[in-house]
Protein backbone atom coordinates (compact mmCIF):
# COMPACT_ATOMS: atom_id res chain seq x y z
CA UNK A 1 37.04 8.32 87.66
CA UNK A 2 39.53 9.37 85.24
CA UNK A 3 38.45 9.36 81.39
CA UNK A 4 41.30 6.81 80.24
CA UNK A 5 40.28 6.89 76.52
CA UNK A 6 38.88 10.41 76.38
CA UNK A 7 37.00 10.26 73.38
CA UNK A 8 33.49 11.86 74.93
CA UNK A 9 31.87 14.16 72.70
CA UNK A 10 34.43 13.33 69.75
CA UNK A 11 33.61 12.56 66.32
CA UNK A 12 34.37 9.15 64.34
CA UNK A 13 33.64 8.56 60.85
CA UNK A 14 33.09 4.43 60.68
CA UNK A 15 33.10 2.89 57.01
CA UNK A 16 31.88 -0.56 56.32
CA UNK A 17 28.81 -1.24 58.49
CA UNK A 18 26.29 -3.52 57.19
CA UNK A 19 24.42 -5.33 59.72
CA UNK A 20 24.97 -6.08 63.59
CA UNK A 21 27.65 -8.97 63.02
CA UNK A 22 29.82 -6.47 60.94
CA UNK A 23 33.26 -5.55 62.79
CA UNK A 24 32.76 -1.84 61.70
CA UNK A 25 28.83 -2.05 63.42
CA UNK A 26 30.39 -3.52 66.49
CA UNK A 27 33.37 -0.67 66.61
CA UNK A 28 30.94 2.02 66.09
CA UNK A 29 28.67 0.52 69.17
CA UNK A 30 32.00 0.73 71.49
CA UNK A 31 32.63 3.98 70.09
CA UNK A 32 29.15 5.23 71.01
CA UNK A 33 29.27 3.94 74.46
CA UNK A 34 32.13 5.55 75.27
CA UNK A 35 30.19 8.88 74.67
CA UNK A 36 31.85 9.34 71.35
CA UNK A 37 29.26 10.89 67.93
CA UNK A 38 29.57 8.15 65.30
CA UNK A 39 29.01 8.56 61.55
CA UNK A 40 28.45 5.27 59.39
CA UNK A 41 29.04 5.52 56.03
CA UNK A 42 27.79 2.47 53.97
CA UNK A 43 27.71 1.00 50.88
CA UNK A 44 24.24 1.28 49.48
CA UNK A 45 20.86 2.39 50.42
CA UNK A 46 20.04 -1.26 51.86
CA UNK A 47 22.68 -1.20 54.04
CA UNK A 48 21.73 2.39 54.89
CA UNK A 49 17.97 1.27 56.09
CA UNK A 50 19.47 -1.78 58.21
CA UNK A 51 22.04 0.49 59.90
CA UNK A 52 19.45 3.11 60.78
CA UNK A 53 17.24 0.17 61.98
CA UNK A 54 19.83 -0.58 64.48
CA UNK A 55 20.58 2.46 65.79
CA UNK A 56 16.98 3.13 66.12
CA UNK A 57 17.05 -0.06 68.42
CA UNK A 58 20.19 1.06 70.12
CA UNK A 59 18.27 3.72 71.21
CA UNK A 60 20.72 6.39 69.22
CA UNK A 61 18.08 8.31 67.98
CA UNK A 62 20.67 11.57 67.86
CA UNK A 63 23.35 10.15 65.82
CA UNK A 64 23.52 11.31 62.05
CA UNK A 65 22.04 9.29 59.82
CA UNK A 66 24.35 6.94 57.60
CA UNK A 67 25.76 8.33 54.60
CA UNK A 68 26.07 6.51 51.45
CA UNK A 69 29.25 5.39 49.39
CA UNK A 70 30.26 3.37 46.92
CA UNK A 71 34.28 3.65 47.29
CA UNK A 72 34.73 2.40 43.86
CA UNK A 73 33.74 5.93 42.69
CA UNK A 74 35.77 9.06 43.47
CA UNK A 75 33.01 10.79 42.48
CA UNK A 76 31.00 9.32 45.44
CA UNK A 77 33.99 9.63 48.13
CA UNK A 78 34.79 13.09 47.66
CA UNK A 79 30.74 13.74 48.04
CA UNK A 80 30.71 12.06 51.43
CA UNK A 81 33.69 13.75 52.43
CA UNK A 82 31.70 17.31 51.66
CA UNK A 83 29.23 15.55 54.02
CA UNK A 84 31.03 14.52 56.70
CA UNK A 85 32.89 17.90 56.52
CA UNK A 86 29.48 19.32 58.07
CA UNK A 87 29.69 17.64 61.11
CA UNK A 88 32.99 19.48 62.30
CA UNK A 89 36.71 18.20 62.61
CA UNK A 90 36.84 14.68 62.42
CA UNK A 91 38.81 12.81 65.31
CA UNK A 92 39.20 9.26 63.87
CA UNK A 93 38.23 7.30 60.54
CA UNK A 94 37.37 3.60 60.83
CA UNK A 95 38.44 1.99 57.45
CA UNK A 96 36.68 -1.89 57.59
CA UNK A 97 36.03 -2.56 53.88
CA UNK A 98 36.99 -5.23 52.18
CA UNK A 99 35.45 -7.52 49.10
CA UNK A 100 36.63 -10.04 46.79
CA UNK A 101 34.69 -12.39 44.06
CA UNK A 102 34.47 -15.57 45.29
CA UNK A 103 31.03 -16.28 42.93
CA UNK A 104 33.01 -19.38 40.99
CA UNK A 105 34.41 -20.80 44.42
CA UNK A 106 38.02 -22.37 44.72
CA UNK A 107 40.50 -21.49 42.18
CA UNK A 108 44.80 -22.01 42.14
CA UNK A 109 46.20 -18.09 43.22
CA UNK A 110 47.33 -18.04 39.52
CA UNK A 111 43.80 -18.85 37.91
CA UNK A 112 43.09 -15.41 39.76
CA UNK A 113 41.14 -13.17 36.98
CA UNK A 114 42.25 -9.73 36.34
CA UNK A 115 39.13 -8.02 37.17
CA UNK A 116 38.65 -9.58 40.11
CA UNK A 117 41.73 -8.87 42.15
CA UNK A 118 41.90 -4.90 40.65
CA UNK A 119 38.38 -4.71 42.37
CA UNK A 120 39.33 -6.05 45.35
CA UNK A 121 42.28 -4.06 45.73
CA UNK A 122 40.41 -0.86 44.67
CA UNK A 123 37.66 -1.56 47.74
CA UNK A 124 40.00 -3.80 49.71
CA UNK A 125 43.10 -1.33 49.79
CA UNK A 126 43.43 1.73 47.97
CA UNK A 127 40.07 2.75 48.85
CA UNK A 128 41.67 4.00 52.09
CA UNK A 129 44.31 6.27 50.72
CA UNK A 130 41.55 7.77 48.72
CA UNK A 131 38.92 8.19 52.23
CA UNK A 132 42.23 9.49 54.00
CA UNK A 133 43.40 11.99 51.19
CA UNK A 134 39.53 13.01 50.72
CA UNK A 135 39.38 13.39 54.63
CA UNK A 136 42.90 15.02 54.79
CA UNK A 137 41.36 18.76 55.11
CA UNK A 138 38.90 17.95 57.76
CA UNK A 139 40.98 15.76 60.43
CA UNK A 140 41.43 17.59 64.12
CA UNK A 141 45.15 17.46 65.15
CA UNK A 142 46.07 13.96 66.28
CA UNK A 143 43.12 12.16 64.36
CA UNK A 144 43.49 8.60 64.19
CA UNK A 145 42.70 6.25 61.99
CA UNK A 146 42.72 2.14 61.65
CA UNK A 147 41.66 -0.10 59.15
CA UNK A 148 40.93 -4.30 59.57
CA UNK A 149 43.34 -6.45 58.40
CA UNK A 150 44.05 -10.06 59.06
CA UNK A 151 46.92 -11.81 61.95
CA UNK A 152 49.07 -12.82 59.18
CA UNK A 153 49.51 -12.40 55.33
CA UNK A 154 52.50 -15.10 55.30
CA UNK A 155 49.60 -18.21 55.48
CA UNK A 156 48.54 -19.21 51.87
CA UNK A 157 45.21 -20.24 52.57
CA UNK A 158 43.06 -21.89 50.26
CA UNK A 159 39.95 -20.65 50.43
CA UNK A 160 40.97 -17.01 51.20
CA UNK A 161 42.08 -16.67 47.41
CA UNK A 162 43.73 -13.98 46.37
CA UNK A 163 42.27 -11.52 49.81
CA UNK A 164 45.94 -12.13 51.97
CA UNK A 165 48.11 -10.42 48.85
CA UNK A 166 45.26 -7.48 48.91
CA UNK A 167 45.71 -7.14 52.78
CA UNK A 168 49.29 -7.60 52.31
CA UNK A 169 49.07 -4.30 49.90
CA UNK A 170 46.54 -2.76 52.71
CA UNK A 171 49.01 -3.59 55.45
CA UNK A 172 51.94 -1.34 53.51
CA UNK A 173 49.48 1.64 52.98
CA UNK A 174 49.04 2.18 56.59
CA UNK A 175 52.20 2.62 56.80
CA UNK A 176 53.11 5.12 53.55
CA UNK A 177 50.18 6.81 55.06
CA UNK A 178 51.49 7.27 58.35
CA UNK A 179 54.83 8.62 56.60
CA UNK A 180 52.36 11.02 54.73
CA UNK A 181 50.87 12.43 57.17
CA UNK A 182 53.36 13.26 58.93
CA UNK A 183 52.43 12.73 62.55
CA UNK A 184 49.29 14.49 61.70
CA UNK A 185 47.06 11.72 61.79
CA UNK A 186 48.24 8.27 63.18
CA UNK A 187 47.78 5.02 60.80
CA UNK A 188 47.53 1.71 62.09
CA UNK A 189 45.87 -1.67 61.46
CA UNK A 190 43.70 -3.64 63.84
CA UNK A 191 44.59 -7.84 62.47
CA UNK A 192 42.20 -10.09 64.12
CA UNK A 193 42.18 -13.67 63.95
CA UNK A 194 39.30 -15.73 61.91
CA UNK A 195 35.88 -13.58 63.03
CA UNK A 196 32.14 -14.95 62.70
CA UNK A 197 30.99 -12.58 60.67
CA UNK A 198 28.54 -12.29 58.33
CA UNK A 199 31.16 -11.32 55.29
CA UNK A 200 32.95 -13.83 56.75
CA UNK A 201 30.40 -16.29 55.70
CA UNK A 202 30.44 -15.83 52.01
CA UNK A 203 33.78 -17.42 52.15
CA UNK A 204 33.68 -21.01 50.24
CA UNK A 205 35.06 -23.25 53.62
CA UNK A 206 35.27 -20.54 56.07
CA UNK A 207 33.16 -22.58 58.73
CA UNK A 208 35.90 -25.52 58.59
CA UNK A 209 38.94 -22.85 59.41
CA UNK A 210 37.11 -21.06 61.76
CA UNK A 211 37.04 -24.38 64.28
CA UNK A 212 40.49 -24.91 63.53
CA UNK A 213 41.65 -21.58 64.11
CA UNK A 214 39.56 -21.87 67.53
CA UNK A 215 41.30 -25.03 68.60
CA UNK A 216 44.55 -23.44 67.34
CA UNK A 217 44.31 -20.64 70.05
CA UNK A 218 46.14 -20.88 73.61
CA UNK A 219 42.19 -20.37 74.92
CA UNK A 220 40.77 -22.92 72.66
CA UNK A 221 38.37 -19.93 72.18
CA UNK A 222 37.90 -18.23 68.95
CA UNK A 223 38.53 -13.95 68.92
CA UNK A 224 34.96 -12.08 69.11
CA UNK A 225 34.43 -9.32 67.64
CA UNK A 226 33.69 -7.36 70.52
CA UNK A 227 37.41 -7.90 71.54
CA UNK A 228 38.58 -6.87 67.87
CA UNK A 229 36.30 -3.25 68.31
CA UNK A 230 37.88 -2.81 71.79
CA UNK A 231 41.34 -2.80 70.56
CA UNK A 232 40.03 -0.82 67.61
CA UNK A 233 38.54 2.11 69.87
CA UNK A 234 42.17 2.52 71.96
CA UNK A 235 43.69 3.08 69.02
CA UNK A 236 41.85 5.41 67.88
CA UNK A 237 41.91 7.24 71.32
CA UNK A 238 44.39 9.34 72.50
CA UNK A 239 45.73 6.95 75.09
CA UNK A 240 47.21 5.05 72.26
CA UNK A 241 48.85 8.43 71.03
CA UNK A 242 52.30 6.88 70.99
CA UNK A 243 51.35 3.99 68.51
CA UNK A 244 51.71 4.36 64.90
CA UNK A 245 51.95 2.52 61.14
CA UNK A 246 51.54 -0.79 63.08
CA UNK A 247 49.63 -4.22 62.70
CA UNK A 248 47.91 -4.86 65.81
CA UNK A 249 47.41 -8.81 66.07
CA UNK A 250 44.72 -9.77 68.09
CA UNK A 251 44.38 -13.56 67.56
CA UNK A 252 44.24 -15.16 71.03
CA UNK A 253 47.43 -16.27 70.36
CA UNK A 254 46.52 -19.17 67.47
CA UNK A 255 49.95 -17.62 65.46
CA UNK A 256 52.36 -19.41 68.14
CA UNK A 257 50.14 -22.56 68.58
CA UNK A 258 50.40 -24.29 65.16
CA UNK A 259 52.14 -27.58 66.82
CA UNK A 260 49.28 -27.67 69.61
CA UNK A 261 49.95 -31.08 71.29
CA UNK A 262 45.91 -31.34 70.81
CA UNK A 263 45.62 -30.53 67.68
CA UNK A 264 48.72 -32.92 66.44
CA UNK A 265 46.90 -35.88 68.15
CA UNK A 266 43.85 -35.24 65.96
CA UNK A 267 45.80 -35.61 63.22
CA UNK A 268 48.08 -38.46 63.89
């Protein structure tokens, strides 16, 4: 049978794991059984111990152990890139980080605090242009690289704060990074639909636009995350070799179903 994604025996560098409902933990899985070498880099040393834990029951005993950044510290990403360096030529980066303050719940985009959205933009966003230019000497010819984003920056939602203008800034680094590289490493972004996740859950609301956005789809099925780590792991195979500095929206089609016939008798 032929090897369509031919990524066996390949190494990916996956960012962002923290336990098994995270989209970078379920990327890294698809990765792996596809015969591809994985290395998770996480935040802390918590996340470190339950990421080993469930590789251990994966049965991945061989795969490096997770490395440790903070990406809010330069310091810290050019010492995992010295790391990861050790492992050989790296054939893909898996950018899923995001984080944003949402300790004193709702708040009007314009009570946004300072602080809080130059943090989120600094883990959020520009803490891939930093992985990417720290990575830049170690990527094999035709490396590929994706980040999460979100279907659509265009819907000012609530209880997502001031997250859509970050991925908005996110979604226009992949593709100044694409243009920076030169062809040498493709840049694109995987935008999923509302996920249940676990980061998803510290989201003041999140539970009520979740079952929306499910009955909003054309399957009345919300996206799982397995589907979001499958389109993830194409592009970052060479079969995908002619796509680059795109969004990628995988939403089961809930962005052309807003005037759902079902969903309008609800409300009438």
């Amino acid at each position: 049978m032929t090897d369509f994604l031919q990524i066996k025996d390949k190494t990916f560098v996956v960012f962002g794991a923290a336990n098994r409902k995270s989209v970078a933990w379920a990327i890294g899985c698809t990765l792996q059984d596809a015969g591809a070498r994985v290395i998770h880099v996480v935040r802390d040393v918590e996340r470190r111990a339950e990421v080993t834990a469930l590789l251990a029951k994966r049965n991945a005993g061989g795969a490096p152990a997770p490395l440790v950044c903070n990406v809010e510290h330069q310091g810290e990403i050019d010492a995992v890139a010295a790391e990861i360096a050790k492992h050989g030529p790296i054939d893909g980066l898996v950018h899923s980080l995001a984080f944003a303050n949402y300790s004193e719940g709702f708040k009007p985009f314009h009570e946004t605090k300072r602080e809080d959205f130059l943090q989120a933009v600094n883990i959020s966003a520009f803490s891939l242009v930093a992985i990417a230019n720290a990575l830049k000497p170690h990527f094999a010819q035709g490396a590929s690289a994706i980040t999460i984003g979100i279907s659509t920056t265009r819907m000012a939602a609530e209880n997502y704060g001031y997250m859509a203008p970050i991925k908005a800034a996110l979604h226009s680094s992949v593709v100044f990074l694409a243009k920076s590289f030169a062809g040498a490493v493709r840049f694109n972004a995987v935008c999923p639909g509302l996920l249940k996740t676990s980061a998803s859950a510290g989201i003041p609301g999140y539970l009520d636009s979740y079952l929306y956005a499910e009955k909003a789809t054309l399957r009345k099925q919300g996206v799982a995350t397995e589907e979001v780590a499958n389109a993830a792991v194409f592009l970052l195979s060479p079969a995908s070799s002619g796509i680059n500095a795109q969004e990628i929206v995988i939403d089961a089609g809930m962005g052309v179903n807003y005037f759902d016939k079902t969903i309008i008798e609800r409300m009438s």
